[in-house]
Protein backbone atom coordinates (compact mmCIF):
# COMPACT_ATOMS: atom_id res chain seq x y z
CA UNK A 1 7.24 -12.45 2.25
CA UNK A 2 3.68 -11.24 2.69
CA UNK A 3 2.49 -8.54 0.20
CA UNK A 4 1.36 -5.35 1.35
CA UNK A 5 -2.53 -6.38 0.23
CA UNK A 6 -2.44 -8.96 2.13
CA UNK A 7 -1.11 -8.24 5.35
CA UNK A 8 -3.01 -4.93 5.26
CA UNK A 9 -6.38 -7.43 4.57
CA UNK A 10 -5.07 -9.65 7.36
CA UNK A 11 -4.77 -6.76 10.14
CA UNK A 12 -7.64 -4.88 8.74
CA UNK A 13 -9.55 -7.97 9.65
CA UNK A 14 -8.38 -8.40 12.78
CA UNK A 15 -8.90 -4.73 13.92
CA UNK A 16 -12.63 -4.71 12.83
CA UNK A 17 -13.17 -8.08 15.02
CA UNK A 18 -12.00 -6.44 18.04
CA UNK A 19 -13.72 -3.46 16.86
CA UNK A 20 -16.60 -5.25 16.87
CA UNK A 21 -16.79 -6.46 20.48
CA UNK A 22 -16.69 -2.70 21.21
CA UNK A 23 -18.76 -0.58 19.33
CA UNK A 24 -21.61 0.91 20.91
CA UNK A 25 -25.10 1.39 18.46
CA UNK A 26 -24.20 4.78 16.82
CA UNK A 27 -20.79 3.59 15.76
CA UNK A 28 -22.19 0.28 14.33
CA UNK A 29 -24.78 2.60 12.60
CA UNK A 30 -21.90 5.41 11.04
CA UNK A 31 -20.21 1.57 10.27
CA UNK A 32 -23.17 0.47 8.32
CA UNK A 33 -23.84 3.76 6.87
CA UNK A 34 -19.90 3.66 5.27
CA UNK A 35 -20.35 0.45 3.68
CA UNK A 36 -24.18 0.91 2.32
CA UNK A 37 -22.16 4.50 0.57
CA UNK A 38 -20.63 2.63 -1.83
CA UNK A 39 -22.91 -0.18 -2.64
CA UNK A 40 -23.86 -0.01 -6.28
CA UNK A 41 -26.93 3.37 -6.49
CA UNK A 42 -27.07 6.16 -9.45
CA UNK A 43 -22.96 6.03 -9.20
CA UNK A 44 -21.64 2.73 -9.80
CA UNK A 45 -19.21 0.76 -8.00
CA UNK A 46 -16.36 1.88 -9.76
CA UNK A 47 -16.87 5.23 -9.14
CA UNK A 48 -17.66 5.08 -5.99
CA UNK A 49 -14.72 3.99 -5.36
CA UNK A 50 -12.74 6.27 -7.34
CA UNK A 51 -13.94 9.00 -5.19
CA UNK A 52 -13.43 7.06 -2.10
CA UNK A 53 -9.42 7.11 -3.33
CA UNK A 54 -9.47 10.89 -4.27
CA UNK A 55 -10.91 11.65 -0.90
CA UNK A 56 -8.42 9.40 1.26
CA UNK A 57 -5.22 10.98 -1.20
CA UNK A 58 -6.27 14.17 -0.61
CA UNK A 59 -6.89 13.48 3.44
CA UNK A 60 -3.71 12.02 3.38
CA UNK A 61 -4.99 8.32 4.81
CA UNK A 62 -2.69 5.52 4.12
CA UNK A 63 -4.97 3.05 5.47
CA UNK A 64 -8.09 4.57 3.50
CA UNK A 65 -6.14 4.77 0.57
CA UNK A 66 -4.45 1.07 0.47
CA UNK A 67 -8.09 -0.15 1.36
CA UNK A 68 -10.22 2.19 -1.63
CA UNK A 69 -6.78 0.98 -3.82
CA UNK A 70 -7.86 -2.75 -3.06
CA UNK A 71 -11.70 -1.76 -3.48
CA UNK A 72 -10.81 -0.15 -6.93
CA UNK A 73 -9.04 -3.01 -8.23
CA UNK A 74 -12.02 -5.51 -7.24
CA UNK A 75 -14.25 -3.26 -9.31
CA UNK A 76 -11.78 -3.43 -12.63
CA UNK A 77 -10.43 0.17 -12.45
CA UNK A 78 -7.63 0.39 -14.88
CA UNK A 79 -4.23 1.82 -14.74
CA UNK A 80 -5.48 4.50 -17.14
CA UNK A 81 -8.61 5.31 -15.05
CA UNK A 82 -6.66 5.30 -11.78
CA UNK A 83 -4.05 7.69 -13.08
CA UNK A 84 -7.00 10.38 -14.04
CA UNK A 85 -8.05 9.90 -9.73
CA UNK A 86 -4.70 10.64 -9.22
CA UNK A 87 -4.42 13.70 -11.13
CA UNK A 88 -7.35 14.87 -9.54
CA UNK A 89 -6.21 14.27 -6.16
CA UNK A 90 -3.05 16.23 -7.02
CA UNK A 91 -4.55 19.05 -7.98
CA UNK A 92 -6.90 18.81 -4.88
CA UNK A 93 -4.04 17.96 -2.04
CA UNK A 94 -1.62 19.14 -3.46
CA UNK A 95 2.23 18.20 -3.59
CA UNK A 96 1.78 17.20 0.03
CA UNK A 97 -0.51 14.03 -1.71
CA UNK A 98 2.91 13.29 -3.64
CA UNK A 99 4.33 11.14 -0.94
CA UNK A 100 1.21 9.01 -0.60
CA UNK A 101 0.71 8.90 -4.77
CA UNK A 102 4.22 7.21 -4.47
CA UNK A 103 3.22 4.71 -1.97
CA UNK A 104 -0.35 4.19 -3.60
CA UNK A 105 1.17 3.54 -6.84
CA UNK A 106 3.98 1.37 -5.98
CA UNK A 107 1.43 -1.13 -4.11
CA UNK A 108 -0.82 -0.56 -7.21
CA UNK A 109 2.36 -1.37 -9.57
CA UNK A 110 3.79 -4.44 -7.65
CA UNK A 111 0.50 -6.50 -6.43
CA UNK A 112 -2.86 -5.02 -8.53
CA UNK A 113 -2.37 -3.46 -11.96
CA UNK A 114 -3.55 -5.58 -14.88
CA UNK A 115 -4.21 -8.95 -12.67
């Protein structure tokens, strides 16, 4: 069976080449503007995209926060680190954010943490 990184890199993949073929010049600018936010600048990587995570709890975006999950790991967040977003995204969303925490954590459990 596929893990959840994976098949969420696979589709995510897939959706941006169709994407692609269909974006006028203003979204292929607010596209380039998204990833040049969290190239490396006075916050590094890392951080970056610890906030990225905090923002997409609190918003409530699965998607956003499976992709800044996958994101953090690539740039060696820790379990520790990622536990401190967490608790700040908490206090932020609320216990509405508990549901996602749960799904966040169990994909950050079973397929990133320490590898």
């Amino acid at each position: 069976m596929t893990g959840k990184v994976e098949q969420f890199t696979e589709e995510r993949k897939a959706y941006n080449e169709i994407l692609a073929r269909y974006a006028n010049s203003s979204q292929k600018r607010f596209y380039g503007l998204d990833a040049s936010t969290y190239e490396e600048g006075a916050l590094d990587k890392k951080t970056k995209e610890l906030l990225g995570f905090v923002a997409s709890l609190v918003l409530r975006c699965d998607d956003c926060i499976l992709y800044h999950l996958i994101e953090c790991h690539k740039a060696k967040v820790d379990s520790k680190e990622l536990a401190e977003a967490v608790s700040i995204g908490l206090l932020v969303g609320g216990s509405i954010t508990i549901p996602h925490v749960r799904r966040a954590m169990k994909v950050w459990d079973e397929e990133l943490a320490d590898s």
